[in-house]
Protein backbone atom coordinates (compact mmCIF):
# COMPACT_ATOMS: atom_id res chain seq x y z
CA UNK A 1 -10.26 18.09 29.37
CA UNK A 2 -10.44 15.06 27.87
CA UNK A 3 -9.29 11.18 27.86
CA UNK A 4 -6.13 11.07 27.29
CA UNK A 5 -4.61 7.41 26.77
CA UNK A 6 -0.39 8.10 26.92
CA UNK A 7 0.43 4.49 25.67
CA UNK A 8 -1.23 5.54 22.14
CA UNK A 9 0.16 8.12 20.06
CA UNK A 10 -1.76 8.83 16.80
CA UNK A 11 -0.97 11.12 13.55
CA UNK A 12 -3.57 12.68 12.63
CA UNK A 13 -4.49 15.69 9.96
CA UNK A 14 -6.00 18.57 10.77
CA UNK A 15 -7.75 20.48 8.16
CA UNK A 16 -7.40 24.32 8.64
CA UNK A 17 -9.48 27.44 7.10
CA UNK A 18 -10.20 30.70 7.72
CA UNK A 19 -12.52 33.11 5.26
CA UNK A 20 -13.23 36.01 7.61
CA UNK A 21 -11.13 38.70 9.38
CA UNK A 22 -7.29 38.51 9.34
CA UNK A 23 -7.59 34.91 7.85
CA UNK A 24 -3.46 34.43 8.29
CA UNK A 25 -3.84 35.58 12.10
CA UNK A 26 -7.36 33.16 12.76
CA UNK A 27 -5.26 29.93 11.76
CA UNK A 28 -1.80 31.00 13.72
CA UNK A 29 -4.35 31.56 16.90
CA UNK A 30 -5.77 28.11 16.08
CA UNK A 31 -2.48 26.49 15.62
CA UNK A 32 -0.97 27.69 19.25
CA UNK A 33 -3.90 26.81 20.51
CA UNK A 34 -3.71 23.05 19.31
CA UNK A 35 0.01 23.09 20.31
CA UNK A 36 -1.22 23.90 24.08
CA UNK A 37 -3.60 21.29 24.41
CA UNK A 38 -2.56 18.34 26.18
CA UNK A 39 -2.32 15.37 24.16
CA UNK A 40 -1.05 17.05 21.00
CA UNK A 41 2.56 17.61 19.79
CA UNK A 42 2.59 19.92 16.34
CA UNK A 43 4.81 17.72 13.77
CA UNK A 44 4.38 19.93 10.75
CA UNK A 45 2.16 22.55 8.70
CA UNK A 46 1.31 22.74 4.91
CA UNK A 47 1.90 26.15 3.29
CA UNK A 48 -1.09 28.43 3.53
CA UNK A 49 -3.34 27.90 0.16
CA UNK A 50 -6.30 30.94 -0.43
CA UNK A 51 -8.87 28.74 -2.40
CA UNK A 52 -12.63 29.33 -4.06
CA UNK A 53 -15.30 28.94 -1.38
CA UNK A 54 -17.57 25.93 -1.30
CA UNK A 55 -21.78 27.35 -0.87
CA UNK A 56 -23.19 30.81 -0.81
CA UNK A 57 -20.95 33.60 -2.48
CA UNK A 58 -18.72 34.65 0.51
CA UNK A 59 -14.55 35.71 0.27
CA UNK A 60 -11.71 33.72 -0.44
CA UNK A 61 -10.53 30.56 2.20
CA UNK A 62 -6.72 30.84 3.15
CA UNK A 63 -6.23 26.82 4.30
CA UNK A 64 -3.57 24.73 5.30
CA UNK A 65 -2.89 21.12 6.99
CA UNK A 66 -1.47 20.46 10.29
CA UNK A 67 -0.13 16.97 11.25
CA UNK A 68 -0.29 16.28 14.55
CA UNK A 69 0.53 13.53 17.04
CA UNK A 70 -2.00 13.04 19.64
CA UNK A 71 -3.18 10.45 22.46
CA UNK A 72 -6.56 11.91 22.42
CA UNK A 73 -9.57 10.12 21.67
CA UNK A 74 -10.90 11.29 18.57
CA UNK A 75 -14.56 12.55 20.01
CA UNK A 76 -11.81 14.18 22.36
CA UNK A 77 -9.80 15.69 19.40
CA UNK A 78 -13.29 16.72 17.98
CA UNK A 79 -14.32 18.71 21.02
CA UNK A 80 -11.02 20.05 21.50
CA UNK A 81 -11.05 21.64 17.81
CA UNK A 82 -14.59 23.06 18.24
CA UNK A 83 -13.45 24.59 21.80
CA UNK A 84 -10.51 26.10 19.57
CA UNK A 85 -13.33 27.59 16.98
CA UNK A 86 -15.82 28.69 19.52
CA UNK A 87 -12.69 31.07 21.42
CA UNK A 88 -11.58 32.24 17.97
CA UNK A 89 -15.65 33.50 17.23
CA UNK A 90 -17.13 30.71 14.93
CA UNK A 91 -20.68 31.08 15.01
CA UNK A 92 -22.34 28.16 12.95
CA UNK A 93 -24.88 29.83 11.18
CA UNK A 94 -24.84 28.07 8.21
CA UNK A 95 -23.52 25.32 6.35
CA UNK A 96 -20.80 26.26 3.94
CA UNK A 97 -21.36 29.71 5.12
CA UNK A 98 -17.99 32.21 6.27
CA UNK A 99 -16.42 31.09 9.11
CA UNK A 100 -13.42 32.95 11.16
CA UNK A 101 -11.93 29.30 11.43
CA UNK A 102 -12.55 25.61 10.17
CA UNK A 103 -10.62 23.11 11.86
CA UNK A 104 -11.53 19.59 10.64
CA UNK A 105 -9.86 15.91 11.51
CA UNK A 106 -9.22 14.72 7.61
CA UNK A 107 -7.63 11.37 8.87
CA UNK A 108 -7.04 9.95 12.47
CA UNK A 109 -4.32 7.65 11.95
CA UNK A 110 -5.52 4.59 9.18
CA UNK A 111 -9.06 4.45 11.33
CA UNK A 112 -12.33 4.56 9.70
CA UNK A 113 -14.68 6.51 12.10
CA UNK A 114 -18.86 6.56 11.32
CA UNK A 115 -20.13 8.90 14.32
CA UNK A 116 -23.36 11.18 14.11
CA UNK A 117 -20.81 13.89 15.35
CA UNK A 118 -17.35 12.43 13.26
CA UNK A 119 -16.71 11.17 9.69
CA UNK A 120 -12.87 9.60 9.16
CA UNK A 121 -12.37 10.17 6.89
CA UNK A 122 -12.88 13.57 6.05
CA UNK A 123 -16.11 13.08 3.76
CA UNK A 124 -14.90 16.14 1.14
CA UNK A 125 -11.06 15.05 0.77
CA UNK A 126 -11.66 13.69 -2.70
CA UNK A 127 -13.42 16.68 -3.56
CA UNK A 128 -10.84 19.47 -2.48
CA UNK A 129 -7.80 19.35 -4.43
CA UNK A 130 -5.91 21.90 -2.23
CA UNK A 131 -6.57 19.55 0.68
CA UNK A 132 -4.83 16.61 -1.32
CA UNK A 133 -2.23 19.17 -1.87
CA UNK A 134 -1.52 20.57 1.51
CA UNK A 135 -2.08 16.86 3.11
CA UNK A 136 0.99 15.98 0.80
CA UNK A 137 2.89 19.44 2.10
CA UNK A 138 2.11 18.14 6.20
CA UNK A 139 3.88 14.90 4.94
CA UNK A 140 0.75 12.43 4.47
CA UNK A 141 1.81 9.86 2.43
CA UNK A 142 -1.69 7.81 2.23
C-alpha cells in the first residue's frame, strides 16, 4: 500500500468536500474509507459546513475537517486520498470544477512540504474561512 514507518505517528488535517450527488453520503464513504487504511487512526471530525463554490458556477460544497493520526509518508497519505476519490467517482476534469469528493492534506504535522505533487501547507487555508473554522472544530490549535 504504502510505507508505513510505525515509530512515527503524525496529526495531520484532512480537508473534506463534496459538491455533487448525496454530498453528506460522498464524505461518510470517504471518511470509512480513511479509517480502513492502514496507517490512519480517525481522532476527530469538524461539523459539516455547505459553503459558496470556488471557479465556474456549479452547487453548493458541504465540507468538513478530519484529524487524523497517521505513520504514513505524506506522498503515501497523498496517494491514499486520491485512491479514496478515484473509488468514490472523482473525475478531474477541471480545476475548481464539481467534484463528488475533495480530500486535501491542509497540514501534516508542523512540516513544510514543496512537492510538484504536495503543498503543506494547504496553499488556500488563508483564503477559506470555513476551513479555518472547521480546522478549529477537528481541534487544530496552530
Amino acid at each position: 500500500m504504502g510505507e508505513i514507518n510505525s515509530s512515527k505517528k503524525t496529526l495531520c488535517y484532512i480537508g473534506l468536500g463534496s459538491n455533487v450527488g448525496n454530498r453528506y453520503e460522498h464524505i461518510l464513504q470517504a471518511l470509512e474509507l480513511l479509517q480502513d487504511t492502514d496507517g490512519v487512526k480517525m481522532l476527530r471530525v469538524s461539523a459539516l459546513e455547505e459553503t459558496k463554490p470556488v471557479g465556474p458556477p456549479q452547487p453548493d460544497y458541504l465540507n468538513g475537517v478530519a484529524a487524523i493520526e497517521t505513520t504514513l509518508a505524506p506522498l503515501d497519505l497523498l496517494d491514499r486520498l486520491q485512491a479514496i476519490e478515484k473509488q468514490l467517482g472523482r473525475e478531474h476534469i477541471e480545476k475548481w470544477g464539481p467534484r463528488t469528493i475533495d480530500l486535501d492534506i491542509l497540514y501534516y504535522g508542523d512540516e513544510t512540504i514543496t512537492h510538484p505533487r504536495l503543498t503543506v501547507p494547504h496553499p488556500e487555508i488563508a483564503q477559506r474561512e470555513f476551513v479555518q473554522r472547521e480546522l478549529k472544530q477537528a481541534g487544530y490549535h496552530g
